[in-house]
Protein backbone atom coordinates (compact mmCIF):
# COMPACT_ATOMS: atom_id res chain seq x y z
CA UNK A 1 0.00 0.00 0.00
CA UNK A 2 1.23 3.50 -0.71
CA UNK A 3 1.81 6.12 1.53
CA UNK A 4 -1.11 8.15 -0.64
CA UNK A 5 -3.17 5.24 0.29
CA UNK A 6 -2.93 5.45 3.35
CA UNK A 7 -3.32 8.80 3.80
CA UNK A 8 -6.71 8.46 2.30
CA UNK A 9 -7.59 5.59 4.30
CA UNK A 10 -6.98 7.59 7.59
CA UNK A 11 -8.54 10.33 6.46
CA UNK A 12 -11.91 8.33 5.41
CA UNK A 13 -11.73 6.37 8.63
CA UNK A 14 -11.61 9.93 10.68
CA UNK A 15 -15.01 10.67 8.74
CA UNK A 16 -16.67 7.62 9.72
CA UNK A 17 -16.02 8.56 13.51
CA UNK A 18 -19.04 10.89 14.80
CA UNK A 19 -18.19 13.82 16.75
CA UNK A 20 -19.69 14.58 20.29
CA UNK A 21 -20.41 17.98 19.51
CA UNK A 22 -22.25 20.27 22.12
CA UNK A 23 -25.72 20.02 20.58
CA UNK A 24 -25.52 16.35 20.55
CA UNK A 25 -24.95 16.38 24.29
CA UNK A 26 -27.79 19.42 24.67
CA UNK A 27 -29.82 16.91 22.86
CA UNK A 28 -29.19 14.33 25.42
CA UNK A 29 -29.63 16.48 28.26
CA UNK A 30 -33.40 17.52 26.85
CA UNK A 31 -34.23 14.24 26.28
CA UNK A 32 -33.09 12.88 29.76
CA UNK A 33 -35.07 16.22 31.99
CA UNK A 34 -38.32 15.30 29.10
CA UNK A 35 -38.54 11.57 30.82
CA UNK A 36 -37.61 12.75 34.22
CA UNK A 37 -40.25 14.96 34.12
CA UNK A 38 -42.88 12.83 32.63
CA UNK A 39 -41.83 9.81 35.18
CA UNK A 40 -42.24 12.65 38.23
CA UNK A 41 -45.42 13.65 36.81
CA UNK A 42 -47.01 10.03 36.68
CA UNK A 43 -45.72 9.12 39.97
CA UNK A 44 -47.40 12.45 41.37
CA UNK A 45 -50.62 11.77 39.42
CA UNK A 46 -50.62 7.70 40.54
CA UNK A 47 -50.34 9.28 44.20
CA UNK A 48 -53.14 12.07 43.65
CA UNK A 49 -55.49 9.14 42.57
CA UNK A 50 -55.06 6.92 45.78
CA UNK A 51 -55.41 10.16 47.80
CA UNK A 52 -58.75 10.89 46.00
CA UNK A 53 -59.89 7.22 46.28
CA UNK A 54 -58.57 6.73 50.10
């Protein structure tokens, strides 16, 4: 293999690696405080229920 064709070959590997860029983590972030939030919400809504009933 060639030193040109290796070059290349490095450089398309790099490419194929994603990068964790700062929205990707924001993304991540939002998506983890969306299910916390729905998961508080139906916990306080299961407990409002037996309150109501008891």
């Amino acid at each position: 293999m060639s030193r040109t064709q290796k070059k290349v070959k490095e450089s398309i590997e790099e490419d194929l690696v994603p990068e964790n860029t700062w929205e990707d983590r924001l993304f991540a972030i939002g998506c983890i405080t969306v299910i916390i939030l729905i998961i508080s919400l139906v916990i306080i809504g299961i407990y409002t229920v037996f309150d109501w009933i008891l």
